[in-house]
C-alpha atoms as a PDB file:
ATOM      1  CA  UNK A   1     -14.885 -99.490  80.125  1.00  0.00           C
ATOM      2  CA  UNK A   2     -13.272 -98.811  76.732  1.00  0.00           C
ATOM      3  CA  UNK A   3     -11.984 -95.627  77.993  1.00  0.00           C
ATOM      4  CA  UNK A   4     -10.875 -96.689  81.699  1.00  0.00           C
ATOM      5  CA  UNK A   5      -8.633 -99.171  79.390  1.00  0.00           C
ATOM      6  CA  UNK A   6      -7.621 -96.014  77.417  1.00  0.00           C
ATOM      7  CA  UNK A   7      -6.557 -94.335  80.736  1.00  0.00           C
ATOM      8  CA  UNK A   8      -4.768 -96.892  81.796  1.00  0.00           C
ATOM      9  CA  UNK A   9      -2.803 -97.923  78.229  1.00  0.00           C
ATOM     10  CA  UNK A  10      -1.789 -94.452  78.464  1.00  0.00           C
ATOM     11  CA  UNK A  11      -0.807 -94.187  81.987  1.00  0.00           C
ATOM     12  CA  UNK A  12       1.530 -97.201  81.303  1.00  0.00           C
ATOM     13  CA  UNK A  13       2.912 -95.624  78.076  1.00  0.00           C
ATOM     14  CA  UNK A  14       3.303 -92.853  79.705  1.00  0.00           C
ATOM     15  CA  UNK A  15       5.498 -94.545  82.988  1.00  0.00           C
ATOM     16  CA  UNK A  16       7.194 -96.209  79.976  1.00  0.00           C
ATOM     17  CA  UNK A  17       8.489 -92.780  78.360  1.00  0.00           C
ATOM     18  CA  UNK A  18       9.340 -91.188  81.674  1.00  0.00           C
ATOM     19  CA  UNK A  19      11.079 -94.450  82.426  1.00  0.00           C
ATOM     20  CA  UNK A  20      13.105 -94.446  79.550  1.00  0.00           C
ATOM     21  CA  UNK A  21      14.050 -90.712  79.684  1.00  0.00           C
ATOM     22  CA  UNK A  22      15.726 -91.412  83.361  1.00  0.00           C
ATOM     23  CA  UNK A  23      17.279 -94.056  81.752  1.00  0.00           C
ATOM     24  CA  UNK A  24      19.254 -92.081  78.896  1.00  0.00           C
ATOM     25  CA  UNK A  25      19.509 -89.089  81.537  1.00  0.00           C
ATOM     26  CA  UNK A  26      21.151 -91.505  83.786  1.00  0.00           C
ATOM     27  CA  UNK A  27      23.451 -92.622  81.368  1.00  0.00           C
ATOM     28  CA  UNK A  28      24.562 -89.407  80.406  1.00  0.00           C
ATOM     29  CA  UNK A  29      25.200 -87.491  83.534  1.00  0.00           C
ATOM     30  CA  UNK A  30      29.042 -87.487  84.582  1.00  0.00           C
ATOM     31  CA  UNK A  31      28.056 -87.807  87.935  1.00  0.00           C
ATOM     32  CA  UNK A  32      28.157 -91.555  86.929  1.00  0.00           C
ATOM     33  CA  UNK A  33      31.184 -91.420  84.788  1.00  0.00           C
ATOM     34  CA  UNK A  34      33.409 -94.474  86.195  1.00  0.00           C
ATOM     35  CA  UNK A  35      36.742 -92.661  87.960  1.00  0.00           C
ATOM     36  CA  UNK A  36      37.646 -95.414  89.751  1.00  0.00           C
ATOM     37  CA  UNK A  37      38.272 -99.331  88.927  1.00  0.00           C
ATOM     38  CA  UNK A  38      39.534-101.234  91.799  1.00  0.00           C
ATOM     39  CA  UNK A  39      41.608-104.467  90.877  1.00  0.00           C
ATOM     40  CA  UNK A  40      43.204-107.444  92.581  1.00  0.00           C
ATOM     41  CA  UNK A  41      43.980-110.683  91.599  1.00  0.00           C
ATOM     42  CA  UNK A  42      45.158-114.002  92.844  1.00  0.00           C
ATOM     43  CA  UNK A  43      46.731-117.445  91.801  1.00  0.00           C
ATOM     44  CA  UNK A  44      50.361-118.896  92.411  1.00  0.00           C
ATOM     45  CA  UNK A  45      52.435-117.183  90.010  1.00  0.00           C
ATOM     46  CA  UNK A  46      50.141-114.845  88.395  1.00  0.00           C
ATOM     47  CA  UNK A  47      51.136-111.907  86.252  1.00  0.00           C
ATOM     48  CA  UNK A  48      48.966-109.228  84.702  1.00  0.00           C
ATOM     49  CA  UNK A  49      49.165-109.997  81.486  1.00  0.00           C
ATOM     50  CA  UNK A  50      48.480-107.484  78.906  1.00  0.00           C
ATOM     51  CA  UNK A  51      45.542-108.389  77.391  1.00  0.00           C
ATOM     52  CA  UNK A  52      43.824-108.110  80.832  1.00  0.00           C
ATOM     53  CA  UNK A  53      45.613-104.492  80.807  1.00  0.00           C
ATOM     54  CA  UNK A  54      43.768-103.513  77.748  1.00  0.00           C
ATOM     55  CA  UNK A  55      40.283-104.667  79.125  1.00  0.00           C
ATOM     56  CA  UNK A  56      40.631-102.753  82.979  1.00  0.00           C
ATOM     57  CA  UNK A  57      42.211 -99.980  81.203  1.00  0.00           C
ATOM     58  CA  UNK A  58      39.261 -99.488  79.057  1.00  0.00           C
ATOM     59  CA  UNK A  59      36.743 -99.502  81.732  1.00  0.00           C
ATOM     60  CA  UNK A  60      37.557 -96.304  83.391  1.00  0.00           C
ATOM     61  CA  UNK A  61      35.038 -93.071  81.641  1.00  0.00           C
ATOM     62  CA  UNK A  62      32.400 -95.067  80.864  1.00  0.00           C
ATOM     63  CA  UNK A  63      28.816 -95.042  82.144  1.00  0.00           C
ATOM     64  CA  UNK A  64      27.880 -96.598  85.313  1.00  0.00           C
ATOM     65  CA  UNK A  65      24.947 -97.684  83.746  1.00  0.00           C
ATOM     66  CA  UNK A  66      26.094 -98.428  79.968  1.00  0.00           C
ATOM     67  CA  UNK A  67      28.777-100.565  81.306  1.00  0.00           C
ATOM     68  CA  UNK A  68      27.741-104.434  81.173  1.00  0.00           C
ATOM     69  CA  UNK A  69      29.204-106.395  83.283  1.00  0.00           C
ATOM     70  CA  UNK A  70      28.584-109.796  81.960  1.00  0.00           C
ATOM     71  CA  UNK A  71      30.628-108.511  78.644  1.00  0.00           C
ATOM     72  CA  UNK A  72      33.498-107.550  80.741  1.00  0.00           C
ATOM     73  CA  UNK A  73      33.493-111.001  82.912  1.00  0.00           C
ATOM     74  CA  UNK A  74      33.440-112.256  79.047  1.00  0.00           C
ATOM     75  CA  UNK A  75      36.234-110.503  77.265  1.00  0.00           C
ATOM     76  CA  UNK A  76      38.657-111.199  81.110  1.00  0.00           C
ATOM     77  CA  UNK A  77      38.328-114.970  80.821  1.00  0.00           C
ATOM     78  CA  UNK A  78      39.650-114.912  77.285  1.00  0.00           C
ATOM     79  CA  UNK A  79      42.569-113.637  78.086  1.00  0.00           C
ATOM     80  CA  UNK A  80      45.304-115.861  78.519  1.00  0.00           C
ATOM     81  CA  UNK A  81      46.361-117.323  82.154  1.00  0.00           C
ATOM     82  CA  UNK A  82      42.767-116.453  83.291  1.00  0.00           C
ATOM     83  CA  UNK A  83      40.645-118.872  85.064  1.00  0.00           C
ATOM     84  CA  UNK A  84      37.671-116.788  86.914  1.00  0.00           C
ATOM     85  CA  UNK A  85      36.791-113.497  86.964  1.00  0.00           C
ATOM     86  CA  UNK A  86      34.294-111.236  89.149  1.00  0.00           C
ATOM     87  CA  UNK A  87      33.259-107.793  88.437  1.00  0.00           C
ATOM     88  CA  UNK A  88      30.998-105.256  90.539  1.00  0.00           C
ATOM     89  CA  UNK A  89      29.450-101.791  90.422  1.00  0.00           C
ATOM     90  CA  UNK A  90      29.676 -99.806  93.041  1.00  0.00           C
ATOM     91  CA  UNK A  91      27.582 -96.589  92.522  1.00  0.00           C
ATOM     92  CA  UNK A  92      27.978 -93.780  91.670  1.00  0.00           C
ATOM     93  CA  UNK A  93      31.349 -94.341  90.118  1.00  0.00           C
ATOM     94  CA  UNK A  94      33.408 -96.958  91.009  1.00  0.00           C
ATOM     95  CA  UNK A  95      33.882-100.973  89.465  1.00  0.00           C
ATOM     96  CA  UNK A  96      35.951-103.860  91.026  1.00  0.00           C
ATOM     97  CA  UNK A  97      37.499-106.375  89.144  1.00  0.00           C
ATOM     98  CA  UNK A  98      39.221-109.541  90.358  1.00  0.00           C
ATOM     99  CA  UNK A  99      40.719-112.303  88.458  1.00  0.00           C
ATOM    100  CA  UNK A 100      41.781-114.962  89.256  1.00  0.00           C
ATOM    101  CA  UNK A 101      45.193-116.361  87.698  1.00  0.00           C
ATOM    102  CA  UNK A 102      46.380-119.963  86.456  1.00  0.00           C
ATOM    103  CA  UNK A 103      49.763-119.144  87.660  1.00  0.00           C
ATOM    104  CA  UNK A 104      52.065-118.963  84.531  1.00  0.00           C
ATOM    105  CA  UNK A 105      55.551-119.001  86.486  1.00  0.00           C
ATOM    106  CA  UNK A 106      57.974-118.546  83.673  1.00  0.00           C
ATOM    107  CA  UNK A 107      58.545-118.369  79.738  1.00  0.00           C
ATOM    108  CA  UNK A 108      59.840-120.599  77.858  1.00  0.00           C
ATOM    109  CA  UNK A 109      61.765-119.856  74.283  1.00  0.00           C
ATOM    110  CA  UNK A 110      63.338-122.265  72.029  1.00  0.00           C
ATOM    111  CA  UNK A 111      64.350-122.724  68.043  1.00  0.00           C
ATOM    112  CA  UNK A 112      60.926-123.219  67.032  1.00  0.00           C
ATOM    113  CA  UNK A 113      58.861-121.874  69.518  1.00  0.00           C
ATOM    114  CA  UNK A 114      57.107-120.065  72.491  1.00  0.00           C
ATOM    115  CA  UNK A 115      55.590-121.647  75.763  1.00  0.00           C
ATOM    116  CA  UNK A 116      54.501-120.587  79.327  1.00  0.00           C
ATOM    117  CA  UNK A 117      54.692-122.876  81.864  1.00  0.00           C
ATOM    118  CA  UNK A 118      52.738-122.837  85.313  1.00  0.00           C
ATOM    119  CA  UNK A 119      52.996-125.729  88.539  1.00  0.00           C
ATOM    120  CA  UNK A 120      51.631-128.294  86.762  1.00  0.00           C
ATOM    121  CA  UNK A 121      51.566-128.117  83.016  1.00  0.00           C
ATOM    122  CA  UNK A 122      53.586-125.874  80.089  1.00  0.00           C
ATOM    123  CA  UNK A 123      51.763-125.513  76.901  1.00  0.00           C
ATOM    124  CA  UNK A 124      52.810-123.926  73.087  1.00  0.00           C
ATOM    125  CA  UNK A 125      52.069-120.623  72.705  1.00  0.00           C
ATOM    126  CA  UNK A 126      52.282-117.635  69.879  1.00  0.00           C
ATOM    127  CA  UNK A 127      54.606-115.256  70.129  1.00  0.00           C
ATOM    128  CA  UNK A 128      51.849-112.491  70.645  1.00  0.00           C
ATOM    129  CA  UNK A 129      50.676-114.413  74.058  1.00  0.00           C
ATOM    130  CA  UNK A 130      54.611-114.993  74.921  1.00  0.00           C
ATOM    131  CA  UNK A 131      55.117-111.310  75.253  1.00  0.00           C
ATOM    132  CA  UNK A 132      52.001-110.485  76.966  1.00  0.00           C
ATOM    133  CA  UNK A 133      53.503-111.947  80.008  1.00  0.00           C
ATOM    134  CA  UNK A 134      57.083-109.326  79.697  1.00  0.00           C
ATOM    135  CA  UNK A 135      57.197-109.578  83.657  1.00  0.00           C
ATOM    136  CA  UNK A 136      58.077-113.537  83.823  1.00  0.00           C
ATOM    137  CA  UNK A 137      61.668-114.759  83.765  1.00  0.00           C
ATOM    138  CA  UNK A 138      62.499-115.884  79.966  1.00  0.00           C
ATOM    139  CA  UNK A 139      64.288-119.590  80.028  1.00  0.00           C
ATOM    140  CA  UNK A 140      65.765-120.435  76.660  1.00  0.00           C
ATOM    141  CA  UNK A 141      65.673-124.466  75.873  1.00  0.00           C
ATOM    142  CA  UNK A 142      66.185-127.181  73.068  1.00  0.00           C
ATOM    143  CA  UNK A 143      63.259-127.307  71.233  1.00  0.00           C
ATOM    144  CA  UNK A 144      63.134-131.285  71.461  1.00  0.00           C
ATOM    145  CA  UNK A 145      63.328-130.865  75.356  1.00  0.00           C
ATOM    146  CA  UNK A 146      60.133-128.278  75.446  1.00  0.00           C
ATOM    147  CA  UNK A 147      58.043-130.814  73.514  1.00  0.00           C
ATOM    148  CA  UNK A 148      59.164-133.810  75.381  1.00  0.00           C
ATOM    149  CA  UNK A 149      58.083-131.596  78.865  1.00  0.00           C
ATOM    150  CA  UNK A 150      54.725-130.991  76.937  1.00  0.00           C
ATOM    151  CA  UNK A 151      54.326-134.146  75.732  1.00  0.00           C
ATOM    152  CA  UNK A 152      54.715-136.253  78.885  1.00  0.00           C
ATOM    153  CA  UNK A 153      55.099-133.570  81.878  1.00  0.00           C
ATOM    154  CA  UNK A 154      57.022-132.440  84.244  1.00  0.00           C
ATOM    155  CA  UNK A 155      60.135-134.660  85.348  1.00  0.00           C
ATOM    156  CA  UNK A 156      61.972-133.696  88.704  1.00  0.00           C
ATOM    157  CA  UNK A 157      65.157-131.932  87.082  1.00  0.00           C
ATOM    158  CA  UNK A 158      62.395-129.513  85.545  1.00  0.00           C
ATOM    159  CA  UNK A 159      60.696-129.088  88.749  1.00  0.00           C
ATOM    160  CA  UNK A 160      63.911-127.860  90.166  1.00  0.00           C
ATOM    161  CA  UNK A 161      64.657-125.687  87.491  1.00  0.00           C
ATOM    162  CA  UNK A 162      61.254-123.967  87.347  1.00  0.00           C
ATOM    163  CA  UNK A 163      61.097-123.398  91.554  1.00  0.00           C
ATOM    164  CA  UNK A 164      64.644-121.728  90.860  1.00  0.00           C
ATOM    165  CA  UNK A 165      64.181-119.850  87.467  1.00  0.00           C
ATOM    166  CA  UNK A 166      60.676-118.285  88.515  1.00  0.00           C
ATOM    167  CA  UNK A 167      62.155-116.558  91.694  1.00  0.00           C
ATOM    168  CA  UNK A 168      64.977-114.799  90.290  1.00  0.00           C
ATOM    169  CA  UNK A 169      64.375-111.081  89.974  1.00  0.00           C
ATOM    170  CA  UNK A 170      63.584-110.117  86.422  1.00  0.00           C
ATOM    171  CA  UNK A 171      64.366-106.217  86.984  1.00  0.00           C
ATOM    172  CA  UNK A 172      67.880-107.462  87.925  1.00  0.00           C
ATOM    173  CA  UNK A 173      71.165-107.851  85.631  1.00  0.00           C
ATOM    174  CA  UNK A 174      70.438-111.247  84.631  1.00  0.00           C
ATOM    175  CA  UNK A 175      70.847-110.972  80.727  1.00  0.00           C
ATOM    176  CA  UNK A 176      69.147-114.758  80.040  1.00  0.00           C
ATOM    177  CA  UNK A 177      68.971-117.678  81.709  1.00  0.00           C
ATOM    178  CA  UNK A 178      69.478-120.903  79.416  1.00  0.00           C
ATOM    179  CA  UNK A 179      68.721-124.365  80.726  1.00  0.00           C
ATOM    180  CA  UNK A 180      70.817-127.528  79.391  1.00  0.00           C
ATOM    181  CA  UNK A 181      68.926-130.580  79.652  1.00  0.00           C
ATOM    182  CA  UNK A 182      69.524-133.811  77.667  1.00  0.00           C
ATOM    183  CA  UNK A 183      65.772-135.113  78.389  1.00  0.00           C
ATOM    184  CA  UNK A 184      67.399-136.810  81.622  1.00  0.00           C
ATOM    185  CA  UNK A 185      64.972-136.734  84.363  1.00  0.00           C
ATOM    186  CA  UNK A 186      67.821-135.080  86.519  1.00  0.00           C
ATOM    187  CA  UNK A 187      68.226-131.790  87.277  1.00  0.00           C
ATOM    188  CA  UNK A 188      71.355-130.185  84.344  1.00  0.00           C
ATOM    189  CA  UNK A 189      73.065-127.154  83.775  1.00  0.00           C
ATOM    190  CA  UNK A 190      71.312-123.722  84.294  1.00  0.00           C
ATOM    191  CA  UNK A 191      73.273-120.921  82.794  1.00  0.00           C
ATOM    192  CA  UNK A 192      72.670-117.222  83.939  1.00  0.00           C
ATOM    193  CA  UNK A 193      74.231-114.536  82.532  1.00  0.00           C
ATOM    194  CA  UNK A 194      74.894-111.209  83.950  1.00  0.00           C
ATOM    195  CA  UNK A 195      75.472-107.525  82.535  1.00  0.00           C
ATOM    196  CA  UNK A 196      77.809-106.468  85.486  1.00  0.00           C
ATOM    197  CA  UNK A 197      79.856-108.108  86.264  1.00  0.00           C
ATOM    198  CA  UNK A 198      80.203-109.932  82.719  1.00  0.00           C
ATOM    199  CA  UNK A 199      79.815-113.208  83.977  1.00  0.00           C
ATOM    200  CA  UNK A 200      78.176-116.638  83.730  1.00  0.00           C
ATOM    201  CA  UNK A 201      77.039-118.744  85.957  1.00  0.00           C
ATOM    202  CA  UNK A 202      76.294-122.654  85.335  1.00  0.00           C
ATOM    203  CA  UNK A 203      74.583-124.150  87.911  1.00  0.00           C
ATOM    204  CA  UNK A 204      75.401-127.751  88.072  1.00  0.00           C
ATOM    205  CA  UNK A 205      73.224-128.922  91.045  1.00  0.00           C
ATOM    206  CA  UNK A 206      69.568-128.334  92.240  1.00  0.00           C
ATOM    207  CA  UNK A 207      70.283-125.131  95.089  1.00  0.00           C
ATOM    208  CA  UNK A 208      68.021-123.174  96.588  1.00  0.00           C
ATOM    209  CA  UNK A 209      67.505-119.551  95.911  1.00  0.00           C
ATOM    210  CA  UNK A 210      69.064-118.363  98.907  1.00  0.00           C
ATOM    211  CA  UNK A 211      72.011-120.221  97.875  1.00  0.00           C
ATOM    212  CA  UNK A 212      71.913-118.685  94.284  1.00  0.00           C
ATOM    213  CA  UNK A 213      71.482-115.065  95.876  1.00  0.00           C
ATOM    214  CA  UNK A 214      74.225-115.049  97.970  1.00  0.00           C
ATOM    215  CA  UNK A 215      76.447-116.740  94.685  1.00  0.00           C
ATOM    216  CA  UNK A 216      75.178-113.602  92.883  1.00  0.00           C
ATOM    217  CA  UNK A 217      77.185-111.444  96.001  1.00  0.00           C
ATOM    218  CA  UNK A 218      80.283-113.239  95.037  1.00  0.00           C
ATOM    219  CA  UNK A 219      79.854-111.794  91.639  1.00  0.00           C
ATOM    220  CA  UNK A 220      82.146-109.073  91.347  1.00  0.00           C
ATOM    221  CA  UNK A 221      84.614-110.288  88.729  1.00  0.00           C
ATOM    222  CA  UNK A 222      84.035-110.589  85.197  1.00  0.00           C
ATOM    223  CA  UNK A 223      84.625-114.237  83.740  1.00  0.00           C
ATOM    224  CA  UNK A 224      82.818-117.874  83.964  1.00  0.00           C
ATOM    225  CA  UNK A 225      81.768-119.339  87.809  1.00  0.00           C
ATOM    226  CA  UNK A 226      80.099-123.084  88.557  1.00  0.00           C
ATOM    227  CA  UNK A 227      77.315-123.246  91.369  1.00  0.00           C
ATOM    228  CA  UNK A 228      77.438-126.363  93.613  1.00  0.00           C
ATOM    229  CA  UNK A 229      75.329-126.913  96.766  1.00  0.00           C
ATOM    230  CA  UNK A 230      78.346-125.970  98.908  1.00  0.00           C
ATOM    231  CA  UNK A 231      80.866-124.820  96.602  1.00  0.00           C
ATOM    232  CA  UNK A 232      81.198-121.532  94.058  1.00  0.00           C
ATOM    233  CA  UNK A 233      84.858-122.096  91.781  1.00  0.00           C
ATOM    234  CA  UNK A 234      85.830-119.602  89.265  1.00  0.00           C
ATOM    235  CA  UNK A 235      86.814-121.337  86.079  1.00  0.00           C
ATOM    236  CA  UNK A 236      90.902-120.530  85.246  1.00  0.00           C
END
C-alpha cells in the first residue's frame, strides 16, 4: 500500500513538472508573441485619451499567456473618461480591447484652471489629464463662470455653446475659441478666431453648425465679423 501511494505521489509530481515545463515553454515560444491588438471603443463624444494610448500600446510583444487580462481591464478603467472596459485573447496571437467612453466633448481652460466637460456634467481637472485629451476643441472661460457650471450644472446658454463648440473641426484654422458669459442662463458671445483669414468671429446668437460652416465660407477677408441666425455683418 505504502508504495502504490509512492507511485502515485510521484506520478502526480511528476504531471506537475511536465505541467509546469509546457507552461514556461508556452510562454516563451514567439509563436505566441501578441502581433496584433484589435481596439474599438464607444460613448458620445469619446476620445482616446492618452493614458489609454500608453496601456494598448504596451500590450503588443508580450506573451499570450503572461499577459493578464484582469490587470489590463484594471489599469483601462483608471484612465480618465473611462467607464467599462473588455479585453479578450484570441490565440495564438491576437487581444481585443474595447472601452467604453464617458463622452468628454470639449476642454475647458480658464485663469485658474483645467476642466473637461461631457453631456451632462464638467468637472476640475489637472493639467496632466487636460492634455491627455489634445483631440477635443479647447474653450477658454472666466474662471467664476467654470465653477458656477460645476457648481450648479448646466444652464441652456451652455448647452448651446457646448453642442456648437464640440463639432467644430479641431484640425482646422480655428486658433481658440473663447466663450463670454456673464453667468446669465442665456446663450452669450462665442468668439472664434482664425489663422487665415485673420479674423474673428463673435457669435451673438445660438446657430447651428451648418449655419456656422457656411459663415466660415464667407471668411475670406481679414478683420472682425458678428454671427446672427440669419445675418453675417463685417464690423467697419
Amino acid at each position: 500500500m505504502t508504495r502504490i501511494r509512492i507511485k502515485i505521489g510521484f506520478s502526480i509530481l511528476l504531471v506537475l513538472i511536465a505541467t509546469i515545463a509546457v507552461y514556461v515553454g508556452l510562454c516563451n515560444m514567439s509563436y505566441f508573441t501578441i502581433k496584433e491588438v484589435e481596439y474599438s471603443a464607444t460613448g458620445s463624444g469619446y476620445n482616446v485619451a492618452s493614458d489609454v494610448q500608453n496601456v494598448i500600446s504596451g500590450i503588443r510583444g508580450q506573451n499570450l499567456f503572461r499577459f493578464n487580462v484582469s490587470t489590463t481591464e484594471a489599469d483601462l478603467m483608471k484612465c480618465e473618461g473611462v467607464s467599462s472596459v473588455e479585453v479578450k485573447k484570441y490565440f495564438p496571437d491576437k487581444v481585443i480591447v474595447k472601452v467604453h467612453y464617458s463622452g468628454f466633448l470639449i476642454r475647458v481652460i480658464t485663469e485658474e484652471g483645467y476642466y473637461l466637460a461631457d453631456s451632462e456634467k464638467m468637472i476640475k481637472v489637472s493639467k496632466e489629464k487636460f492634455d491627455s485629451y489634445p483631440t477635443l476643441n479647447q474653450v477658454e472661460m472666466a474662471d467664476g463662470y467654470a465653477s458656477f457650471i460645476v457648481k450648479w450644472g448646466y444652464e441652456e446658454g451652455f448647452v448651446q455653446m457646448l453642442e456648437l463648440t464640440r463639432q467644430i473641426d479641431a484640425k482646422s484654422l480655428i486658433t481658440s475659441i473663447k466663450y463670454d458669459n456673464n453667468n446669465s442662463n442665456r446663450f452669450e458671445r462665442l468668439f472664434v478666431k482664425m489663422s487665415s483669414p485673420d479674423a474673428e468671429l463673435c457669435i451673438r446668437e445660438p446657430v447651428t453648425y451648418q449655419r456656422l460652416e457656411q459663415a466660415f465660407e464667407y471668411l475670406v477677408d481679414d478683420g472682425i465679423y458678428d454671427l446672427y441666425a440669419n445675418a453675417l455683418v463685417k464690423r467697419t
